[in-house]
N, C-alpha and C. Protein backbone atom coordinates (compact mmCIF):
# COMPACT_ATOMS: atom_id res chain seq x y z
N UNK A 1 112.25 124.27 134.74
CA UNK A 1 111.19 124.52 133.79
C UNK A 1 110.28 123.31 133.70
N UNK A 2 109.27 123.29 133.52
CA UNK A 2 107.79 122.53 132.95
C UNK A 2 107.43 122.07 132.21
N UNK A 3 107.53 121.03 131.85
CA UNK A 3 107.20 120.76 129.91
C UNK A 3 105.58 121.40 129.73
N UNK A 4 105.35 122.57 128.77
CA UNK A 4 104.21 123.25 128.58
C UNK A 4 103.08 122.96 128.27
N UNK A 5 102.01 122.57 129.07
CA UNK A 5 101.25 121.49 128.78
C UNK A 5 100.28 121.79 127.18
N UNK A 6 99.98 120.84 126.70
CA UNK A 6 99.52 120.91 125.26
C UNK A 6 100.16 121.45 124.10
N UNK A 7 101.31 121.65 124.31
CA UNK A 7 102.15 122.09 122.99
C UNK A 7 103.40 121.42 123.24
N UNK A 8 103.99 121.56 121.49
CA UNK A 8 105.14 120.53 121.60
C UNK A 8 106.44 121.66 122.20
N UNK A 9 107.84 120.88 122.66
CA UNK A 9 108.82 121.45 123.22
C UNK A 9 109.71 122.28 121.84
N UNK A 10 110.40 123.18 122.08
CA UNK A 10 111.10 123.88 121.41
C UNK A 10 112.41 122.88 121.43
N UNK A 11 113.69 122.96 120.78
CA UNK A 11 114.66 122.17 121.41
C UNK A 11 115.52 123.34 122.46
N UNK A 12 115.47 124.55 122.26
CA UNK A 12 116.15 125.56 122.69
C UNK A 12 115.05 125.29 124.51
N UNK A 13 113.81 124.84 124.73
CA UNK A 13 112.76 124.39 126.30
C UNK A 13 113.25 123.36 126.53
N UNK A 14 113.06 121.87 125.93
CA UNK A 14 114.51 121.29 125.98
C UNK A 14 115.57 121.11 126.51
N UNK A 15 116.39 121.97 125.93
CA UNK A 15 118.42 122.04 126.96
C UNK A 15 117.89 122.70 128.38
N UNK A 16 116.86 123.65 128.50
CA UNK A 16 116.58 123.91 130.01
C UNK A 16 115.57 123.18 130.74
N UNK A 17 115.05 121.95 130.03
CA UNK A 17 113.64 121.40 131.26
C UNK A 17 114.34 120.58 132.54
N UNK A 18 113.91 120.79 133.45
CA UNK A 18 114.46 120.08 134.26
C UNK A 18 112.59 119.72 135.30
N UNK A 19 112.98 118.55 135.08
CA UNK A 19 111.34 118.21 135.82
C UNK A 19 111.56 117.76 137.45
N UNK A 20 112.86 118.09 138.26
CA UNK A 20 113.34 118.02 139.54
C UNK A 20 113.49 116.52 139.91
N UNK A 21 113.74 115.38 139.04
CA UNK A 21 113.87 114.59 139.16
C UNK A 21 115.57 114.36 138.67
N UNK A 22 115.75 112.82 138.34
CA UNK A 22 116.94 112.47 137.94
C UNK A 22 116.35 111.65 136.70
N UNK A 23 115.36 111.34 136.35
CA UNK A 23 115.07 111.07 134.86
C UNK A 23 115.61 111.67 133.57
N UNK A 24 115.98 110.67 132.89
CA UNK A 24 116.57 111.49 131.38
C UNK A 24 115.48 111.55 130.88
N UNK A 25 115.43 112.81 129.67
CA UNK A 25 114.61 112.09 128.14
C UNK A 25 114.94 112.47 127.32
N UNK A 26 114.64 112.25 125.98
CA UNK A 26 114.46 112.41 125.11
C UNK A 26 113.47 113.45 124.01
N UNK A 27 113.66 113.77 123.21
CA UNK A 27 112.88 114.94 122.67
C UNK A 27 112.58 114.37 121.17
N UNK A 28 111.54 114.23 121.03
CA UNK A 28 110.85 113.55 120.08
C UNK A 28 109.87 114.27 119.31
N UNK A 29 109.99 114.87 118.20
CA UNK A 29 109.29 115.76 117.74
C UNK A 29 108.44 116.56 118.44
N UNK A 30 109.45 117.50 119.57
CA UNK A 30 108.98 117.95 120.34
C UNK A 30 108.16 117.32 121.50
N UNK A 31 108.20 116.29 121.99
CA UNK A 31 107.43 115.81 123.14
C UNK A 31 108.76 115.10 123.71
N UNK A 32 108.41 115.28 125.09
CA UNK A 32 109.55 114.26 126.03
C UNK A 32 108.86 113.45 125.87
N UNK A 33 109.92 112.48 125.95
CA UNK A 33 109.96 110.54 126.34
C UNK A 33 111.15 110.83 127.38
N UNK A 34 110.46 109.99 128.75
CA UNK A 34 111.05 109.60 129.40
C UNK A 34 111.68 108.65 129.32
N UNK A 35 112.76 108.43 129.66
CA UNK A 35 113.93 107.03 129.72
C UNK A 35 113.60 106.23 130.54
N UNK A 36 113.56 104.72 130.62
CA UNK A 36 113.27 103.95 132.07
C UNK A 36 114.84 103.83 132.06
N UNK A 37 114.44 103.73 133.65
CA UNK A 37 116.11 103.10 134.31
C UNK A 37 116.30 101.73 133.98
N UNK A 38 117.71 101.09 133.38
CA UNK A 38 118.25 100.13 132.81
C UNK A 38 118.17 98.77 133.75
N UNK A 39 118.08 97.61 133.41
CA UNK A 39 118.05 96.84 134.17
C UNK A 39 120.14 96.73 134.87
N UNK A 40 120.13 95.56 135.36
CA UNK A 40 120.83 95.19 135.96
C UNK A 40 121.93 94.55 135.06
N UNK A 41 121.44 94.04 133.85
CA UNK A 41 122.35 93.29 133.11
C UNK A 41 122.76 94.41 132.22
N UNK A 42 121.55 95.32 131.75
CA UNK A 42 121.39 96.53 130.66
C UNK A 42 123.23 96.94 130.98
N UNK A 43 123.13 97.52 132.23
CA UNK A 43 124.02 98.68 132.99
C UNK A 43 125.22 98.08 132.89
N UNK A 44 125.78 96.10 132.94
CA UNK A 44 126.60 96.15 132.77
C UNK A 44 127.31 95.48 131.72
N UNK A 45 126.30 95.60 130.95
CA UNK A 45 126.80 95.76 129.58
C UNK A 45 127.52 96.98 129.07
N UNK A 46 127.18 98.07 129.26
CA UNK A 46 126.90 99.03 128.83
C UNK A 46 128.09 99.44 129.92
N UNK A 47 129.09 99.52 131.23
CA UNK A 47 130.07 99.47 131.65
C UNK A 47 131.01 99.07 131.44
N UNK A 48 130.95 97.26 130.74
CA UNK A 48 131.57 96.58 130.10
C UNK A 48 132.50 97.22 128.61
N UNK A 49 131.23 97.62 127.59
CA UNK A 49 131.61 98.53 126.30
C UNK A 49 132.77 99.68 126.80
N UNK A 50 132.12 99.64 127.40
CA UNK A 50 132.85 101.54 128.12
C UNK A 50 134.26 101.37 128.36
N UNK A 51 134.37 100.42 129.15
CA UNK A 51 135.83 100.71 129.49
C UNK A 51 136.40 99.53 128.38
N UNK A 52 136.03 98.68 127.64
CA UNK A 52 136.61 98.30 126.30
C UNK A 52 137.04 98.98 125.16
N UNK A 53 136.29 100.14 125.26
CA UNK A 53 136.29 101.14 124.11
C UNK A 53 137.16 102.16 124.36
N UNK A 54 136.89 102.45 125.69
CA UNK A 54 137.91 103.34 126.32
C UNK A 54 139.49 102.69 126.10
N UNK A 55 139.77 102.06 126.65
CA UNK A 55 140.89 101.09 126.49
C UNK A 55 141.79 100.54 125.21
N UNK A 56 140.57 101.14 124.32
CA UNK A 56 140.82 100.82 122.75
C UNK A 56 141.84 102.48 122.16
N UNK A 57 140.52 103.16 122.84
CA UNK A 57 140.75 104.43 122.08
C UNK A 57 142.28 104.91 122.71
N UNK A 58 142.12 104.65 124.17
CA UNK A 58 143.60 104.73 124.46
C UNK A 58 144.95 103.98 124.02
N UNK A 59 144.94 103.04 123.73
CA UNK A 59 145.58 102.16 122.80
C UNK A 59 145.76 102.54 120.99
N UNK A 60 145.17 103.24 120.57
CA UNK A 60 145.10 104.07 119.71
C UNK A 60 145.78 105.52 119.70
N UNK A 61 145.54 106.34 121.12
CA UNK A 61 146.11 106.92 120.86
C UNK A 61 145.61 107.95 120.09
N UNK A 62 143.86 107.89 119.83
CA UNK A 62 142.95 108.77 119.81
C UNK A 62 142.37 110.02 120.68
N UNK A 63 142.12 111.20 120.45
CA UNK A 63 142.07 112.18 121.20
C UNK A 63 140.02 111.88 121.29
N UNK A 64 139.95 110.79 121.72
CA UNK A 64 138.14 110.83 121.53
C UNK A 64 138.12 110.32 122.83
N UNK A 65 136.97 110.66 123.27
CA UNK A 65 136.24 110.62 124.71
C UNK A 65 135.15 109.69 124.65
N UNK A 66 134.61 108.32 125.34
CA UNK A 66 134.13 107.52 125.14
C UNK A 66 132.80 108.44 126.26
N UNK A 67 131.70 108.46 126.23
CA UNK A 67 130.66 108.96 127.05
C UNK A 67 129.19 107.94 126.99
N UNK A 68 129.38 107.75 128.23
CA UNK A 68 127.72 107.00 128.76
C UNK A 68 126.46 107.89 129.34
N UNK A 69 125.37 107.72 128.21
CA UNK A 69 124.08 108.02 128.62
C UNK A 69 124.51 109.66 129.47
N UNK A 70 125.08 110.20 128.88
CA UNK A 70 125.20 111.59 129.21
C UNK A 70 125.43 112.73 128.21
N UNK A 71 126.12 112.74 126.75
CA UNK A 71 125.88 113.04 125.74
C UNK A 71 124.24 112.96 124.31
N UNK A 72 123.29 113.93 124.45
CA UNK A 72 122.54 113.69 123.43
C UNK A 72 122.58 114.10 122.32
N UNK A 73 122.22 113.36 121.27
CA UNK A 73 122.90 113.67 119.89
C UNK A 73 121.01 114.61 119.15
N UNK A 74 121.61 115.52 118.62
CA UNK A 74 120.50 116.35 118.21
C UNK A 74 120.17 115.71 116.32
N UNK A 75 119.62 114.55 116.64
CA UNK A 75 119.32 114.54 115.01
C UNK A 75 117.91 115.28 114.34
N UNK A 76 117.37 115.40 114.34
CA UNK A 76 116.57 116.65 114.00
C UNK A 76 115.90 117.93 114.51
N UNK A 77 115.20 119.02 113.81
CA UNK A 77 115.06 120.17 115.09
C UNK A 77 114.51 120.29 115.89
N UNK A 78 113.38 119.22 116.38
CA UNK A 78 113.13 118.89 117.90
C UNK A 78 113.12 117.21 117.84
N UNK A 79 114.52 116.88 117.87
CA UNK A 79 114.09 115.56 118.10
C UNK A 79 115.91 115.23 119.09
N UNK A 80 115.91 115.09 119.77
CA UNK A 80 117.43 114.70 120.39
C UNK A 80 117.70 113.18 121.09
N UNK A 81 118.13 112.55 120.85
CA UNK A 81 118.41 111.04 121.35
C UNK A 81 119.62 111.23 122.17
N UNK A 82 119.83 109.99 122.68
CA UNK A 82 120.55 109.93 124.28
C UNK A 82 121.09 108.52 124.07
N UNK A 83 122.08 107.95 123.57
CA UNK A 83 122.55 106.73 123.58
C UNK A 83 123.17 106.31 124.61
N UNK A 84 122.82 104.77 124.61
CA UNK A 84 124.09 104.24 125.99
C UNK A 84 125.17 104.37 126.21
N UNK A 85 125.97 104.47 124.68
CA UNK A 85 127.05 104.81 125.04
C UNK A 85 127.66 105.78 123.26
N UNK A 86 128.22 107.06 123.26
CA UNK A 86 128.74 107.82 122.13
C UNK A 86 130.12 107.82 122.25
N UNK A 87 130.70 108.15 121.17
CA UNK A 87 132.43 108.38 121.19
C UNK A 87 132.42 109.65 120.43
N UNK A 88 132.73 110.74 121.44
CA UNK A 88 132.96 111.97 121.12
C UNK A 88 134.48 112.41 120.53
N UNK A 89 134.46 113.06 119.27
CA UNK A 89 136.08 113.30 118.58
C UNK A 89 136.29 114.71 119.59
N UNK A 90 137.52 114.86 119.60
CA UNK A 90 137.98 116.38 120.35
C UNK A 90 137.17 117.46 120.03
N UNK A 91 136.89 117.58 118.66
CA UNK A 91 136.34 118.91 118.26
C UNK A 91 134.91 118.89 119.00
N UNK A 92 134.16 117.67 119.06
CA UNK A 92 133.01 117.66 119.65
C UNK A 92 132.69 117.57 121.85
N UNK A 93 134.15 117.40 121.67
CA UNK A 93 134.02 117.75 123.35
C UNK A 93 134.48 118.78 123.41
N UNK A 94 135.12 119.72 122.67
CA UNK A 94 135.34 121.11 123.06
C UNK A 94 134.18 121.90 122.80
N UNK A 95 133.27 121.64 121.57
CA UNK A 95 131.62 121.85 121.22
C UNK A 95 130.84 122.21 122.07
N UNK A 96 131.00 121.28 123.21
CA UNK A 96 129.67 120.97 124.28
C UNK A 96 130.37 121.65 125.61
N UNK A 97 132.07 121.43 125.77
CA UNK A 97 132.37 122.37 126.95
C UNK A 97 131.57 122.93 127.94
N UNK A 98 130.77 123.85 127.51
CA UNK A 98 130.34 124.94 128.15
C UNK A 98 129.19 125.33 127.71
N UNK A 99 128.31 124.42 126.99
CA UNK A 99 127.03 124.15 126.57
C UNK A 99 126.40 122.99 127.11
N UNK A 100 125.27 122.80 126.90
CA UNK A 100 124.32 121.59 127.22
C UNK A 100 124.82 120.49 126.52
N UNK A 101 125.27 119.56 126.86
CA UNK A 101 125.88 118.23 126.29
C UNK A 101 125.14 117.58 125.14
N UNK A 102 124.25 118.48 124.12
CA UNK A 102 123.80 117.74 122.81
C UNK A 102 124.71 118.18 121.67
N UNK A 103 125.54 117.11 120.85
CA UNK A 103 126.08 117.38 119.79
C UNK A 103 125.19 117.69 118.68
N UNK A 104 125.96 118.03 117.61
CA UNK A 104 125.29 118.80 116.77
C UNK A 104 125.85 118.14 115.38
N UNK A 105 127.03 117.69 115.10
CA UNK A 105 127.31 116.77 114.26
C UNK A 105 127.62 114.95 114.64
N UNK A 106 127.30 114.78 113.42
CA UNK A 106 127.65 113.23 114.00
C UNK A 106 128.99 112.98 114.65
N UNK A 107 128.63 111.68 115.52
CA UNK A 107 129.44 111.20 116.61
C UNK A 107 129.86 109.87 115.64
N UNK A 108 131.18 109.53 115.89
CA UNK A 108 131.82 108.48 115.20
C UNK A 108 131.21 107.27 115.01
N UNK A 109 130.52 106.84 116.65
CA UNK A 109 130.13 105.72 116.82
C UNK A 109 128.74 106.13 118.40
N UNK A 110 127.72 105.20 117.79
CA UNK A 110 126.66 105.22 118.94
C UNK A 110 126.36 103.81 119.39
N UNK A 111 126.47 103.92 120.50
CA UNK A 111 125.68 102.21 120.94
C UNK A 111 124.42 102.19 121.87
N UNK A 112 123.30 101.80 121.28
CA UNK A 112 122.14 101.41 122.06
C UNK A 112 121.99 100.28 122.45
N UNK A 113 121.71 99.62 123.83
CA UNK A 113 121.88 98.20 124.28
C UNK A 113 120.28 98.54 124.49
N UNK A 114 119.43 97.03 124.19
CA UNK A 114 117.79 96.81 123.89
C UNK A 114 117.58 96.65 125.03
N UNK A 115 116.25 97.07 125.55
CA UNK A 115 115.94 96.15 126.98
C UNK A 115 114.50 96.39 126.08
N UNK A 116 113.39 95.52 126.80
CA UNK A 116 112.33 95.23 126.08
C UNK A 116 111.33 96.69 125.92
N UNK A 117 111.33 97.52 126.66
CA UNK A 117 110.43 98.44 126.14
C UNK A 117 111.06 99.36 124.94
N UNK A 118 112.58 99.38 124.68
CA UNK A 118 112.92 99.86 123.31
C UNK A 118 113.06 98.97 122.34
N UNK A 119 112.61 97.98 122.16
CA UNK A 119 112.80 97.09 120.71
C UNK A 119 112.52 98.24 119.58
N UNK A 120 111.28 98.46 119.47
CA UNK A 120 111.14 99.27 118.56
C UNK A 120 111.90 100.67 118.54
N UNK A 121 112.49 101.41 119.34
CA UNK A 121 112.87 102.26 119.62
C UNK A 121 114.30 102.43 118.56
N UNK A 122 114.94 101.12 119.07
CA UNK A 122 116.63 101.13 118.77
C UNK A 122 116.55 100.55 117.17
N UNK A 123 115.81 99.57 116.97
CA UNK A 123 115.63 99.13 115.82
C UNK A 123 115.30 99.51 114.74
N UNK A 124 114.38 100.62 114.91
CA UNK A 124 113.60 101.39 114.29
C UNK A 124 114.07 103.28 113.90
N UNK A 125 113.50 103.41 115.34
CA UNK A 125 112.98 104.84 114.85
C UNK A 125 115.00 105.63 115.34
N UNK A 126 115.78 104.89 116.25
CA UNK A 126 116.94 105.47 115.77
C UNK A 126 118.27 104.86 114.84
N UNK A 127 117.46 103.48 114.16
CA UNK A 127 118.20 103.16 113.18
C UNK A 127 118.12 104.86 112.22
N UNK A 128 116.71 104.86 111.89
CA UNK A 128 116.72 105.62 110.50
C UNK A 128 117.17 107.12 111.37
N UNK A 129 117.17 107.50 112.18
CA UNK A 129 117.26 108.84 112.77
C UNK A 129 118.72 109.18 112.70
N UNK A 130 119.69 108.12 113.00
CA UNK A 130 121.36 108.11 113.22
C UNK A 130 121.67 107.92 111.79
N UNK A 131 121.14 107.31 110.78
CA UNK A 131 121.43 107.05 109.03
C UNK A 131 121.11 108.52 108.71
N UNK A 132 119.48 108.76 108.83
CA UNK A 132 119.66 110.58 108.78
C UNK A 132 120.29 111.87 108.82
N UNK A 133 121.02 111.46 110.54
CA UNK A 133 122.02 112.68 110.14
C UNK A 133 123.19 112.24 110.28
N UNK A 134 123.55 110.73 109.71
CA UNK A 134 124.90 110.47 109.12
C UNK A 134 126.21 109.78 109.84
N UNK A 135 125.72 109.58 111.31
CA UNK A 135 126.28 108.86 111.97
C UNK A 135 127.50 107.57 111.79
N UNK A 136 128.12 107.69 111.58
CA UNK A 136 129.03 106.53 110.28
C UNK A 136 128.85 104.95 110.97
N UNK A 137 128.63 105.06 112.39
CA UNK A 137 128.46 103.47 113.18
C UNK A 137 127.51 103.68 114.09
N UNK A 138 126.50 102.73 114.08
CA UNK A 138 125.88 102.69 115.04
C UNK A 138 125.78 101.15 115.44
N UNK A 139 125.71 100.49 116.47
CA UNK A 139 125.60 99.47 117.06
C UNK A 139 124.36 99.28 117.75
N UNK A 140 123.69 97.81 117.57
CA UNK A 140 122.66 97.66 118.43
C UNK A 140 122.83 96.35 119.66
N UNK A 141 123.01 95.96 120.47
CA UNK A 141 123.40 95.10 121.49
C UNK A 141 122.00 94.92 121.96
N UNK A 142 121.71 93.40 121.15
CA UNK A 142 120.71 92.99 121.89
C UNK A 142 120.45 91.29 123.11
N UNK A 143 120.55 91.78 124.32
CA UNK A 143 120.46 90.42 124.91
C UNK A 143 119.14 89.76 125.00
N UNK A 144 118.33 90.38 124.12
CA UNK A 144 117.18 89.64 124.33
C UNK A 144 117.00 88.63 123.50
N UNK A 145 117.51 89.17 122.07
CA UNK A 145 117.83 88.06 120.94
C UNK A 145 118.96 87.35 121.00
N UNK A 146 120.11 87.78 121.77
CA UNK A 146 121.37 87.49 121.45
C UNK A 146 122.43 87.85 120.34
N UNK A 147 122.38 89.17 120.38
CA UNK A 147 123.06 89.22 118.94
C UNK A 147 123.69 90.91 118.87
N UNK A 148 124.54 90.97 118.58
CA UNK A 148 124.99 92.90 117.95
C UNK A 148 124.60 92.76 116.70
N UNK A 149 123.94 94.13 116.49
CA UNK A 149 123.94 94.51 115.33
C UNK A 149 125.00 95.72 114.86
N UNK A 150 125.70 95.75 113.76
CA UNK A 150 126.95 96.96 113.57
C UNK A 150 126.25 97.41 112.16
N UNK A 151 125.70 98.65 112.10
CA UNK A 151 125.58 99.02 111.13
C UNK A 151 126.49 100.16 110.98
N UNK A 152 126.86 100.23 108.94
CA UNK A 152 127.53 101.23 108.98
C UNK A 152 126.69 101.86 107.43
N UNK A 153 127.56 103.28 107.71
CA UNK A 153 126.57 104.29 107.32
C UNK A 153 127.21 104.03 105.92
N UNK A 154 126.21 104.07 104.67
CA UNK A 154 126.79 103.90 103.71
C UNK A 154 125.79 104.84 102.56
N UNK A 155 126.16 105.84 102.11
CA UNK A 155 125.55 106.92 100.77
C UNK A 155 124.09 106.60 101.46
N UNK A 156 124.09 107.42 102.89
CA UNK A 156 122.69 107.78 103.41
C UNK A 156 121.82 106.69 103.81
N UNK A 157 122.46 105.32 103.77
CA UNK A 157 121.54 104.60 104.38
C UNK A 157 122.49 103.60 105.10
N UNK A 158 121.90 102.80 106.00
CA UNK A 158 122.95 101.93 107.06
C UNK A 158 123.18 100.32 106.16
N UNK A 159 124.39 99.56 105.93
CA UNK A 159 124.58 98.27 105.52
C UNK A 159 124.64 97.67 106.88
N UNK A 160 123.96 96.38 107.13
CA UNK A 160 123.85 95.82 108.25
C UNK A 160 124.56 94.59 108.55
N UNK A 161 125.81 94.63 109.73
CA UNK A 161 126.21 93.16 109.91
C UNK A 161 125.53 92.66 110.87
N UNK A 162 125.31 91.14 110.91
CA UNK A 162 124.67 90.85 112.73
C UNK A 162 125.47 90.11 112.87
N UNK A 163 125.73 89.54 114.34
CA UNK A 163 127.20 89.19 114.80
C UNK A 163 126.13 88.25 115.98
N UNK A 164 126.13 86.68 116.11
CA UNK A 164 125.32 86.15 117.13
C UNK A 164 126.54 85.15 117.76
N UNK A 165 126.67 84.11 118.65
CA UNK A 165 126.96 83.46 119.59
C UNK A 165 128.35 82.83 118.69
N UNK A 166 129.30 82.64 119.38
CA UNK A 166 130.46 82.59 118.29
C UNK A 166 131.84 83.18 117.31
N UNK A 167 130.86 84.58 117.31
CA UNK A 167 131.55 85.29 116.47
C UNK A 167 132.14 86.70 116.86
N UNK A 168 132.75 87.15 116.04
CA UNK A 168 133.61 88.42 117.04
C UNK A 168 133.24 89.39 115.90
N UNK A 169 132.77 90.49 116.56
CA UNK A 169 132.40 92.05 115.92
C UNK A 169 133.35 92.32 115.02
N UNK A 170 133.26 92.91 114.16
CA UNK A 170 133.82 93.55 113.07
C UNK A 170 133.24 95.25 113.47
N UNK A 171 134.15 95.88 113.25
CA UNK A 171 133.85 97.71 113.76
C UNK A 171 134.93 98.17 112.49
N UNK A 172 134.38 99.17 111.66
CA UNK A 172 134.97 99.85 110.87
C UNK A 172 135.71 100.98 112.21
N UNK A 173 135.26 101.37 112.66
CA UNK A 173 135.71 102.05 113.89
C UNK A 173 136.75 101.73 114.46
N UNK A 174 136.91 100.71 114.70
CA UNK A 174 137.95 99.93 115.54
C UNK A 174 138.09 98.54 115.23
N UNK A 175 138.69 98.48 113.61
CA UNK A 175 138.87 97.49 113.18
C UNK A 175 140.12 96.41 113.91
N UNK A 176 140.99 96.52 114.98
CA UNK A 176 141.62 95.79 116.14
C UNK A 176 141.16 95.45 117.03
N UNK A 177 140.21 95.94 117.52
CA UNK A 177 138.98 95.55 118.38
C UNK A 177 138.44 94.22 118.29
N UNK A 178 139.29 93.20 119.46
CA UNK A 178 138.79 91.46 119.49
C UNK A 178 137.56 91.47 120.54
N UNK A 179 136.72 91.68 120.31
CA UNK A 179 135.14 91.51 121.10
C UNK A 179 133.82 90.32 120.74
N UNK A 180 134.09 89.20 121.55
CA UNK A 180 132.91 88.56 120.88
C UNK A 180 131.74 88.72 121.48
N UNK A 181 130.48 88.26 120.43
CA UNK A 181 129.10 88.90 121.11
C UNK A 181 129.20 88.17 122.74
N UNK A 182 129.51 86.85 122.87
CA UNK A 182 129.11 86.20 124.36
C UNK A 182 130.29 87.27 125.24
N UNK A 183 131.23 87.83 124.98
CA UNK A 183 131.91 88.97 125.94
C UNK A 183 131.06 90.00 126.14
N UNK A 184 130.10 90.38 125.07
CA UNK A 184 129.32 91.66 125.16
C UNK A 184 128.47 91.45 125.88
N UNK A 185 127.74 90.36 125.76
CA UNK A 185 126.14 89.96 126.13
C UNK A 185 126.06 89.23 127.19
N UNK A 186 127.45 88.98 127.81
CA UNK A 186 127.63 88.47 129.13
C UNK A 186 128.29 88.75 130.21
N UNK A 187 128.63 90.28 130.23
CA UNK A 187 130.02 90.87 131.07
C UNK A 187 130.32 90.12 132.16
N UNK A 188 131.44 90.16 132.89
CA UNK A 188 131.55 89.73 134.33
C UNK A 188 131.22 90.87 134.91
């Protein structure tokens, strides 16, 4: 399908556009945004989390599925975001099974890692979008500043920790979780 020129997308045009490429996007009050491809450090950061989290959740002993940049979370009715990395609970991977991979309730935990054309993106417009529909953690990993941000969801709006050079994350999520920002912001 085509994104329809001069009118905005349905979310139902959406789960079927496919523009014959391998580009993601996003659905933004009805308009795609295309995704740029991640840099080099972006990607392994964002590999790094993955199998930390993974490793966690297995150690836990949690029935949750850690998912990269392949799960989009539907926070409003044409608006769907695509994080670097989501932690899907069972009920929400049996959800998507056999549907288009956008959840529909909040995801435990989201992580967006910054590269410079989303500053405003991650900071902004899906801070308040993930507080919106209730997201309980969202994380921001930024190597441009140096720093995670862990917000958690608190009576509809996010309380903010920042975590810079030194110090080790705190995750209501995964309060055993020993991660310091220079492990995050510097993978091997």
């Amino acid at each position: 399908m085509e994104a329809p020129a001069g009118r905005l997308l349905t979310y139902e045009e959406y789960l079927h556009y496919d523009d014959g490429t391998d580009y993601r996007h996003e659905l933004v009050d009805g308009v795609l945004e295309r995704m740029t491809p991640a840099t080099g450090k972006h990607g392994r950061i964002v590999r790094f989390l993955l199998f930390c989290l993974q490793e966690e959740v297995d150690r836990l002993a949690r029935n949750w599925q850690v998912r990269q940049s392949e799960t989009g979370v539907q926070t409003a009715l044409r608006r769907v975001r695509i994080p670097d990395l989501c932690i899907l609970t069972a009920q929400q991977v049996d959800d998507i099974e056999n549907t288009a991979a956008v959840l529909q309730t909040p995801p435990p935990l989201v992580i967006e890692v910054v590269s410079p054309e989303s500053v405003k993106r991650d900071y902004r417009f899906k801070r308040s979008e993930y507080a919106g529909f209730g997201v309980p953690e969202y994380w921001i990993v930024d190597p441009i500043e140096q720093k995670v941000s862990v917000l958690v969801w608190e009576e509809g709006f996010y309380e903010e920790a920042i975590f810079q050079a030194g110090q080790e994350i705190v995750s209501p999520t995964f309060p055993d979780l020993h991660l310091s920002t220079e492990r995050i912001l510097n993978p091997e």
